[in-house]
PDB file of N, CA and C in Angstrom:
ATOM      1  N   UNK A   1      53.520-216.885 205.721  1.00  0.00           N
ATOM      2  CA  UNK A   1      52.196-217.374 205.438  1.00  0.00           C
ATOM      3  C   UNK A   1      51.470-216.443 204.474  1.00  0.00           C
ATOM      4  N   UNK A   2      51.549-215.587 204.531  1.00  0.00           N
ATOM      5  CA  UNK A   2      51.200-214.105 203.521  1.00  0.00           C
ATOM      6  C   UNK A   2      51.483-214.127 202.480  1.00  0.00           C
ATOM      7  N   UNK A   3      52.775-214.740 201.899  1.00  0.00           N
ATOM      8  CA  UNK A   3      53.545-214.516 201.026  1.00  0.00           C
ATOM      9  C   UNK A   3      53.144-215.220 200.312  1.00  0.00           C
ATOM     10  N   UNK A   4      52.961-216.481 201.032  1.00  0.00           N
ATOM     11  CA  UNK A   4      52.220-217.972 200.265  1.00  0.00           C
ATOM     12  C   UNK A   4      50.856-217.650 199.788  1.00  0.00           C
ATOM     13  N   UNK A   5      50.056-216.936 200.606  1.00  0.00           N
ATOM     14  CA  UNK A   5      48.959-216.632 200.104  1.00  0.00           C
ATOM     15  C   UNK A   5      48.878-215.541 198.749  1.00  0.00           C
ATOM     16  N   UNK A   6      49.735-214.604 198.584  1.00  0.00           N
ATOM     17  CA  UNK A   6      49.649-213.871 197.765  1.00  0.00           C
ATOM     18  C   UNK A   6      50.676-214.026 196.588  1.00  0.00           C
ATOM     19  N   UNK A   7      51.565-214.970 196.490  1.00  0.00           N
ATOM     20  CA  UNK A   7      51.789-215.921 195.243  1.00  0.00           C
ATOM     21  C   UNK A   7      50.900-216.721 195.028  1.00  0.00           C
ATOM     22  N   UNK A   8      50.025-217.784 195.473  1.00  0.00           N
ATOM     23  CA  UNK A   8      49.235-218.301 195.376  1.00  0.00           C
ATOM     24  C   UNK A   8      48.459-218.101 194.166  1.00  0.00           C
ATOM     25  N   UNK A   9      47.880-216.795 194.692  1.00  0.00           N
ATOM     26  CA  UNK A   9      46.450-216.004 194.499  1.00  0.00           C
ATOM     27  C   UNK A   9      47.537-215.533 192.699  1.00  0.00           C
ATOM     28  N   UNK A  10      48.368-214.941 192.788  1.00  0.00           N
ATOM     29  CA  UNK A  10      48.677-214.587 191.872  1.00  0.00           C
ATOM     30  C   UNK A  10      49.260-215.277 190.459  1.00  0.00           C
ATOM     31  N   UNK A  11      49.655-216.233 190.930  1.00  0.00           N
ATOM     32  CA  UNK A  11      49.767-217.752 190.136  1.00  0.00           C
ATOM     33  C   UNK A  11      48.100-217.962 189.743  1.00  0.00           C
ATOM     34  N   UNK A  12      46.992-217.914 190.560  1.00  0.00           N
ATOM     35  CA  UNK A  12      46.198-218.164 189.862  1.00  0.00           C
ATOM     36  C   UNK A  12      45.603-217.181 189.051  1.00  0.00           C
ATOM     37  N   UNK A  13      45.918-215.884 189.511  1.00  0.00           N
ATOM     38  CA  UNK A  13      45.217-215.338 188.811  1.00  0.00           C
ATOM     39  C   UNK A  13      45.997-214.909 186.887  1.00  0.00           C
ATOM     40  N   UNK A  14      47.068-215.190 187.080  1.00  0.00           N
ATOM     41  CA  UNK A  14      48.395-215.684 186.419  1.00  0.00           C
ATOM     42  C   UNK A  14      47.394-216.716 184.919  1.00  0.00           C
ATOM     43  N   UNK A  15      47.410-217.678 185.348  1.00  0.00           N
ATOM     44  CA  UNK A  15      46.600-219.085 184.944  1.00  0.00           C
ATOM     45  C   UNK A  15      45.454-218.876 184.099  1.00  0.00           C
ATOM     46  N   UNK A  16      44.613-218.090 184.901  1.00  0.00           N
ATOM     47  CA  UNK A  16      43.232-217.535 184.942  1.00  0.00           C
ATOM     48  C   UNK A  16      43.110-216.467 183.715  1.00  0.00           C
ATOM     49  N   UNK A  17      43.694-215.758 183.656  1.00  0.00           N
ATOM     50  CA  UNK A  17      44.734-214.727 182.335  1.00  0.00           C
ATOM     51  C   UNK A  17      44.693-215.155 181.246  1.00  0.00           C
ATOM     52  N   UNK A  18      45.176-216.250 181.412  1.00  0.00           N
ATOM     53  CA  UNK A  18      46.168-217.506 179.685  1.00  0.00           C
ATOM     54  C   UNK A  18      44.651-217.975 179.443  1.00  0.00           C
ATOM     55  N   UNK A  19      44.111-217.972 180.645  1.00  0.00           N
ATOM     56  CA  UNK A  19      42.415-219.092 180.099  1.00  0.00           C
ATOM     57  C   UNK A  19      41.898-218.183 179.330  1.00  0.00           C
ATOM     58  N   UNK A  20      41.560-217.243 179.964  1.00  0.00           N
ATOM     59  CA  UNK A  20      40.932-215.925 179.702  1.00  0.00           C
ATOM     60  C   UNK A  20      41.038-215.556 178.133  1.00  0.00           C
ATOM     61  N   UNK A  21      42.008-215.317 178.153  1.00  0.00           N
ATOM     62  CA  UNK A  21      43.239-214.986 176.559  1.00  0.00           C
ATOM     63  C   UNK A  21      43.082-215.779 175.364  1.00  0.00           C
ATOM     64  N   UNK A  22      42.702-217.463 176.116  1.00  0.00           N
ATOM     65  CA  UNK A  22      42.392-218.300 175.049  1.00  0.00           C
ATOM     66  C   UNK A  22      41.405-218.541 174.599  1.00  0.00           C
ATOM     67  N   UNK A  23      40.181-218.499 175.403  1.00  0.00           N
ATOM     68  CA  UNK A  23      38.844-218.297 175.168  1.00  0.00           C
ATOM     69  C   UNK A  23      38.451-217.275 174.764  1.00  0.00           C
ATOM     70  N   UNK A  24      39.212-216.344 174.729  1.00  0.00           N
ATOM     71  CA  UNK A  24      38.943-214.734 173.795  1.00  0.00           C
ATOM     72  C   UNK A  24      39.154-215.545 172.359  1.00  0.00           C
ATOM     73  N   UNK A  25      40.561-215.486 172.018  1.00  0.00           N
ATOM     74  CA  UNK A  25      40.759-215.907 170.742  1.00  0.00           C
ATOM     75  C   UNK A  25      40.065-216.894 170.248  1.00  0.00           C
ATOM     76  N   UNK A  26      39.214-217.959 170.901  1.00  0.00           N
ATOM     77  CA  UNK A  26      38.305-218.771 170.203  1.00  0.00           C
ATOM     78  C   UNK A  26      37.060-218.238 170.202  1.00  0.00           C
ATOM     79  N   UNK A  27      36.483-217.286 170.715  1.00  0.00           N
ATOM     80  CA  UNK A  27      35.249-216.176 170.621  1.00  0.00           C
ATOM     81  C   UNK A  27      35.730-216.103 169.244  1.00  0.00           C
ATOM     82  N   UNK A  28      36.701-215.050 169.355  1.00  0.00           N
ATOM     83  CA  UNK A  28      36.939-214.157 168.170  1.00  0.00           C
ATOM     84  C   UNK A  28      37.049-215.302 166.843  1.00  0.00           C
ATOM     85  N   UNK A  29      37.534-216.038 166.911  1.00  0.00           N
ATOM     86  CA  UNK A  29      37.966-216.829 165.426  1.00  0.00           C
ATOM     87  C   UNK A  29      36.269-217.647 165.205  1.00  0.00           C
ATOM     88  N   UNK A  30      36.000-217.760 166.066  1.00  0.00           N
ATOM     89  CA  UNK A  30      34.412-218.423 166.593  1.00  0.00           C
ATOM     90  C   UNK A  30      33.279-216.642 165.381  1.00  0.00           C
ATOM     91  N   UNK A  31      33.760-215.704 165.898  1.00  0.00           N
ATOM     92  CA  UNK A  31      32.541-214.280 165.105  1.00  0.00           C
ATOM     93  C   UNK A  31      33.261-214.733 163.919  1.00  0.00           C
ATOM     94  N   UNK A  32      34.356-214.327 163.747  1.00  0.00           N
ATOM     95  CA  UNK A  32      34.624-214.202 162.234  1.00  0.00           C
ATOM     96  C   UNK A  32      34.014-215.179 161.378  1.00  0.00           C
ATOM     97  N   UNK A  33      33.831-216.732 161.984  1.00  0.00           N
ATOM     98  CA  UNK A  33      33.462-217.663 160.709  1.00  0.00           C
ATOM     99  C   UNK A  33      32.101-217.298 160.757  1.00  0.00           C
ATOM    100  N   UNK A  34      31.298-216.778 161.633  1.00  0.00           N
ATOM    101  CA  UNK A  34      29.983-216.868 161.049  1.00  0.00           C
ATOM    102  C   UNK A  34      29.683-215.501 160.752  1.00  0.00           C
ATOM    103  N   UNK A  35      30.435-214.684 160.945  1.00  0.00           N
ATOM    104  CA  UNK A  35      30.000-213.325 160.076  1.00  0.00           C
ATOM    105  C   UNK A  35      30.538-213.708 158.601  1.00  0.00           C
ATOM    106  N   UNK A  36      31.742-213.993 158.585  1.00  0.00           N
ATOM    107  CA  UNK A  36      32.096-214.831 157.009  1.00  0.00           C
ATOM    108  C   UNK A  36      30.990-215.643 156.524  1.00  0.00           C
ATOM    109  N   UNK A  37      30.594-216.105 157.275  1.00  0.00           N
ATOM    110  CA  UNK A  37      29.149-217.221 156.705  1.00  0.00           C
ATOM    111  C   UNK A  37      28.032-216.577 156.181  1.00  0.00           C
ATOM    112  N   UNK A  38      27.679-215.207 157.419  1.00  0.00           N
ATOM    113  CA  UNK A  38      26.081-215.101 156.853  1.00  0.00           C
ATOM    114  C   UNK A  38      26.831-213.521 155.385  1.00  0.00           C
ATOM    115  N   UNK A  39      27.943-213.248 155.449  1.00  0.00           N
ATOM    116  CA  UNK A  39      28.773-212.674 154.436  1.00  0.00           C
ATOM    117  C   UNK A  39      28.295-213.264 153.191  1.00  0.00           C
ATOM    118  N   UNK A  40      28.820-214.372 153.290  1.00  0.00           N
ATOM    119  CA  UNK A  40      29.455-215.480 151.786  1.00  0.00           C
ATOM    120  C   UNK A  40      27.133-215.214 151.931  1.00  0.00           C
ATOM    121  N   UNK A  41      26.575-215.196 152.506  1.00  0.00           N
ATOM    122  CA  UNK A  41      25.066-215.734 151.866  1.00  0.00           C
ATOM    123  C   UNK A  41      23.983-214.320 151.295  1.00  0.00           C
ATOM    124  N   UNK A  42      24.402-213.535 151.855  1.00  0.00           N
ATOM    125  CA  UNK A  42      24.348-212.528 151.484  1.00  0.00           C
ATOM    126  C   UNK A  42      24.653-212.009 150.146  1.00  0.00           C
ATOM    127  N   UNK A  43      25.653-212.120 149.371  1.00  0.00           N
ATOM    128  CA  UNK A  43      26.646-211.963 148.608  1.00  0.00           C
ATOM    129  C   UNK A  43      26.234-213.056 147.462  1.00  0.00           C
ATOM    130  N   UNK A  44      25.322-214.010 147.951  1.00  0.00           N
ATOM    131  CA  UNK A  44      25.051-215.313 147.176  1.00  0.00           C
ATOM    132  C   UNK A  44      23.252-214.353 146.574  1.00  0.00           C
ATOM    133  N   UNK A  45      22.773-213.872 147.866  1.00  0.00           N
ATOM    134  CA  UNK A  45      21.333-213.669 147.547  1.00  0.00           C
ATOM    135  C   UNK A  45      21.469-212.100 146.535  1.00  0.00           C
ATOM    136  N   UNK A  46      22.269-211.296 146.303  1.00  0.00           N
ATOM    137  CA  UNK A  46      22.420-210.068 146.115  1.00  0.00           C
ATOM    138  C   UNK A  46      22.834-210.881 144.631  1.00  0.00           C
ATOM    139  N   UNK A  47      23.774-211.595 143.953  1.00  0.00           N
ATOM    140  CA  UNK A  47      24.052-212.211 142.985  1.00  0.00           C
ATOM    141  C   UNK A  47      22.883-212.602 141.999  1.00  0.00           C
ATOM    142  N   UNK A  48      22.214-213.672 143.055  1.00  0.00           N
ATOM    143  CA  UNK A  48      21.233-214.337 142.492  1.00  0.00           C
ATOM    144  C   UNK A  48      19.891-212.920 142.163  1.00  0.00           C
ATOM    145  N   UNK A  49      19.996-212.296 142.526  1.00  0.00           N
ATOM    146  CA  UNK A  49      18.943-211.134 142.699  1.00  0.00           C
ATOM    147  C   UNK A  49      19.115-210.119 141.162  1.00  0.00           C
ATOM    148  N   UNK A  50      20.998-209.792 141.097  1.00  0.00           N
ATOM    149  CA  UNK A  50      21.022-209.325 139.986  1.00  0.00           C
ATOM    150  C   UNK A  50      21.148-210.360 138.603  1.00  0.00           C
ATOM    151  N   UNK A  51      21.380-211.398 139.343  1.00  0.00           N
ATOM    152  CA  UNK A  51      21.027-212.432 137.743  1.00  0.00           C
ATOM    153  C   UNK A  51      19.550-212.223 137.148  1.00  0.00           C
ATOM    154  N   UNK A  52      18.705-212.375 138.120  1.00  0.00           N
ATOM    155  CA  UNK A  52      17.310-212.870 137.748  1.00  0.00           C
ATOM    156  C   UNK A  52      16.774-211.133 137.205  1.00  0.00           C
ATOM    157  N   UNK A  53      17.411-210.324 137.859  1.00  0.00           N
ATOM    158  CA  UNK A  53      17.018-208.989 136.851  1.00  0.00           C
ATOM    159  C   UNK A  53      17.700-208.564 135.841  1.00  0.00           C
ATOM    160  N   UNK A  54      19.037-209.156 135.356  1.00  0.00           N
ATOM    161  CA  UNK A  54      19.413-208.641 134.228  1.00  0.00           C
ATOM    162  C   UNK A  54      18.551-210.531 133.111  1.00  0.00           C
ATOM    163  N   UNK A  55      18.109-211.403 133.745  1.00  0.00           N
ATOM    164  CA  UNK A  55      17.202-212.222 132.666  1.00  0.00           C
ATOM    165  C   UNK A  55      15.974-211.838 132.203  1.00  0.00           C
ATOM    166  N   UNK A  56      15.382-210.809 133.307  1.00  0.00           N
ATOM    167  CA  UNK A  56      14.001-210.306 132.930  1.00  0.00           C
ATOM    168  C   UNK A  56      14.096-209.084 132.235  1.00  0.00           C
ATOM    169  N   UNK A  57      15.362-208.375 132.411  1.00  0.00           N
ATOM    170  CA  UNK A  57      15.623-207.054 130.829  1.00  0.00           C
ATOM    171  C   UNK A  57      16.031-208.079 129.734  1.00  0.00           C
ATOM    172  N   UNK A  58      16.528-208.985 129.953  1.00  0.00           N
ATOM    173  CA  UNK A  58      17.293-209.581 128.473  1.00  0.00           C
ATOM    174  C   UNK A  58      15.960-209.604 127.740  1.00  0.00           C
ATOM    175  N   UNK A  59      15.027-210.439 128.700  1.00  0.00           N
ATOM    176  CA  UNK A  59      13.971-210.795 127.864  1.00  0.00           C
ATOM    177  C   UNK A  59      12.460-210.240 127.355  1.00  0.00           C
ATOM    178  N   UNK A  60      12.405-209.304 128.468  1.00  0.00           N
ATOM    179  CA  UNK A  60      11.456-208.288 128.197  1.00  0.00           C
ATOM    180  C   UNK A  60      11.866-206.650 128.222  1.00  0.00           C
ATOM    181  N   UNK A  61      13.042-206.654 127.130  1.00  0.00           N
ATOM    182  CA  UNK A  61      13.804-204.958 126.934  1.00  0.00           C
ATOM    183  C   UNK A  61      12.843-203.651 126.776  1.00  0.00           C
ATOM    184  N   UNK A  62      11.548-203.899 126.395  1.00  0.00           N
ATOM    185  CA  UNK A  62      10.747-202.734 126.482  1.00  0.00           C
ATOM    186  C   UNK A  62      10.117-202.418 127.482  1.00  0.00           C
ATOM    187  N   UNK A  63       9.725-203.406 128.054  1.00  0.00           N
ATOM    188  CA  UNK A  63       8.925-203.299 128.918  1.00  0.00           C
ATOM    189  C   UNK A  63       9.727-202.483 130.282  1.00  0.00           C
ATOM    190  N   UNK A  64      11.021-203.079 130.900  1.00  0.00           N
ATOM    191  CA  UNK A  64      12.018-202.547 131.243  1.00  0.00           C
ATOM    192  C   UNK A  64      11.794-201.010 130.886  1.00  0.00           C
ATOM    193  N   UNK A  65      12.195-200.925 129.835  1.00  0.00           N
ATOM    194  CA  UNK A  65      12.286-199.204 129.613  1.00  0.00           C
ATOM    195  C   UNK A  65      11.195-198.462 129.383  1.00  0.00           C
ATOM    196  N   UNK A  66       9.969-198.841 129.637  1.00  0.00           N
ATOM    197  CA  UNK A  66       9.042-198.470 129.957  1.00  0.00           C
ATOM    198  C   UNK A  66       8.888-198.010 131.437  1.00  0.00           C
ATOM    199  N   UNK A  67       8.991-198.691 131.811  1.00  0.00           N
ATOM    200  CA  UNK A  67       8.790-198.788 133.598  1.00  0.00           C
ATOM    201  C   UNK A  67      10.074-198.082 134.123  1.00  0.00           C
ATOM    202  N   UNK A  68      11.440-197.875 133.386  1.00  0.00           N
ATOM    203  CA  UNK A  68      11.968-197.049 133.696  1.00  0.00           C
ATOM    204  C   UNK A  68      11.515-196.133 133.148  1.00  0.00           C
ATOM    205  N   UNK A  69      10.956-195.421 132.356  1.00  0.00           N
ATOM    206  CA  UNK A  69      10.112-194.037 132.025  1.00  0.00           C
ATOM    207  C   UNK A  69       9.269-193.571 133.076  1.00  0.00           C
ATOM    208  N   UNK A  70       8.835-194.737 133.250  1.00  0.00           N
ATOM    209  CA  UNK A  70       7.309-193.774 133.996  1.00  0.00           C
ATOM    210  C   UNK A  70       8.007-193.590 135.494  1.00  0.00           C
ATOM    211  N   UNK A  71       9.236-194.598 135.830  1.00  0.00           N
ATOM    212  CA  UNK A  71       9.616-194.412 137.461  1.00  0.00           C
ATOM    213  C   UNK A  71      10.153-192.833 136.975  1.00  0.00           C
ATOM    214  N   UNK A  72      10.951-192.518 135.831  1.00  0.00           N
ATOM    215  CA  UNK A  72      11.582-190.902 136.125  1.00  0.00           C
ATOM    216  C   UNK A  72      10.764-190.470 135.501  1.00  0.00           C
ATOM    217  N   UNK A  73       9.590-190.484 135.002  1.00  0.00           N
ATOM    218  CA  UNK A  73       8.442-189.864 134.958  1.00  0.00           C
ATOM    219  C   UNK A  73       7.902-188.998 136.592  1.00  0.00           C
ATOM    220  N   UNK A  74       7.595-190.091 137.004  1.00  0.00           N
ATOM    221  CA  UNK A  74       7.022-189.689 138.791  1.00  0.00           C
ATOM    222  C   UNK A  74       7.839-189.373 139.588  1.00  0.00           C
ATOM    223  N   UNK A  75       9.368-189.399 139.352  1.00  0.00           N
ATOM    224  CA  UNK A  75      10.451-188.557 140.048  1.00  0.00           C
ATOM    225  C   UNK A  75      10.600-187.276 139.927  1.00  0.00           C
ATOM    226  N   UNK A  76      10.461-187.030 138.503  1.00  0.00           N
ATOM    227  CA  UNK A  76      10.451-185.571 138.224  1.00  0.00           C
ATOM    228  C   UNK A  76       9.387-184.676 138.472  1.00  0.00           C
ATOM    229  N   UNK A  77       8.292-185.194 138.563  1.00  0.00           N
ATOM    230  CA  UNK A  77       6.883-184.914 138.970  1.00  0.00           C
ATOM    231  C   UNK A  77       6.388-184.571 140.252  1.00  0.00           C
ATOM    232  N   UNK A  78       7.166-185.221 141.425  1.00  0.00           N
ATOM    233  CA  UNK A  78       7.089-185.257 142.539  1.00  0.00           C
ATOM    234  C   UNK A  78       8.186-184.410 143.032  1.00  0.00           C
ATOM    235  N   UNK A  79       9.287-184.107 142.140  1.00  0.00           N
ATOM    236  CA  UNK A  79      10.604-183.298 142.441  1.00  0.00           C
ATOM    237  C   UNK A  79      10.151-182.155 142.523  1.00  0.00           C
ATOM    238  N   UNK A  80       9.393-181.583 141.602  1.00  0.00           N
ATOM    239  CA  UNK A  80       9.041-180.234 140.672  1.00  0.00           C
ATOM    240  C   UNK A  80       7.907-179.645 141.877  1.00  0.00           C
ATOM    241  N   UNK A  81       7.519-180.262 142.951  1.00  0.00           N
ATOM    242  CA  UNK A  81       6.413-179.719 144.069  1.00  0.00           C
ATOM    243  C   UNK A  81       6.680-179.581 145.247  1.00  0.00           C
TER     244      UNK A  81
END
């Protein structure tokens, strides 16, 4: 009667394992697509970010290097104290 009970138990817990095991691997394949997701959007906004600043040097080139002057203007200024 013992014996039965503790194959039993171990068959299920046997069972219980494989469930376990499989619902891991669909967690896991489950993170990856949406870390891949908010990845791929990220990667979209960082793109779009350096497009729209290399259109505003194309088109306003002095001004650009102006404003980079005065930023290592106030770097060196603030370095030097």
């Amino acid at each position: 009667m013992t014996n039965n009970k503790i194959t039993d138990t171990r068959e299920t817990l046997i069972k219980d394992i494989d469930h376990l095991k499989k619902d891991t691997g669909r967690v896991v394949e489950d993170v990856k697509k949406h870390a891949s997701a908010h990845v791929d959007v990220v990667k979209d906004r960082v793109k779009d970010t350096f497009d729209l600043a290399r259109d505003i040097v194309k088109e306003r080139p002095l001004h650009f290097a102006a404003a980079a002057l005065l930023v290592g203007f106030l770097i060196g200024t603030f370095r030097r104290k």
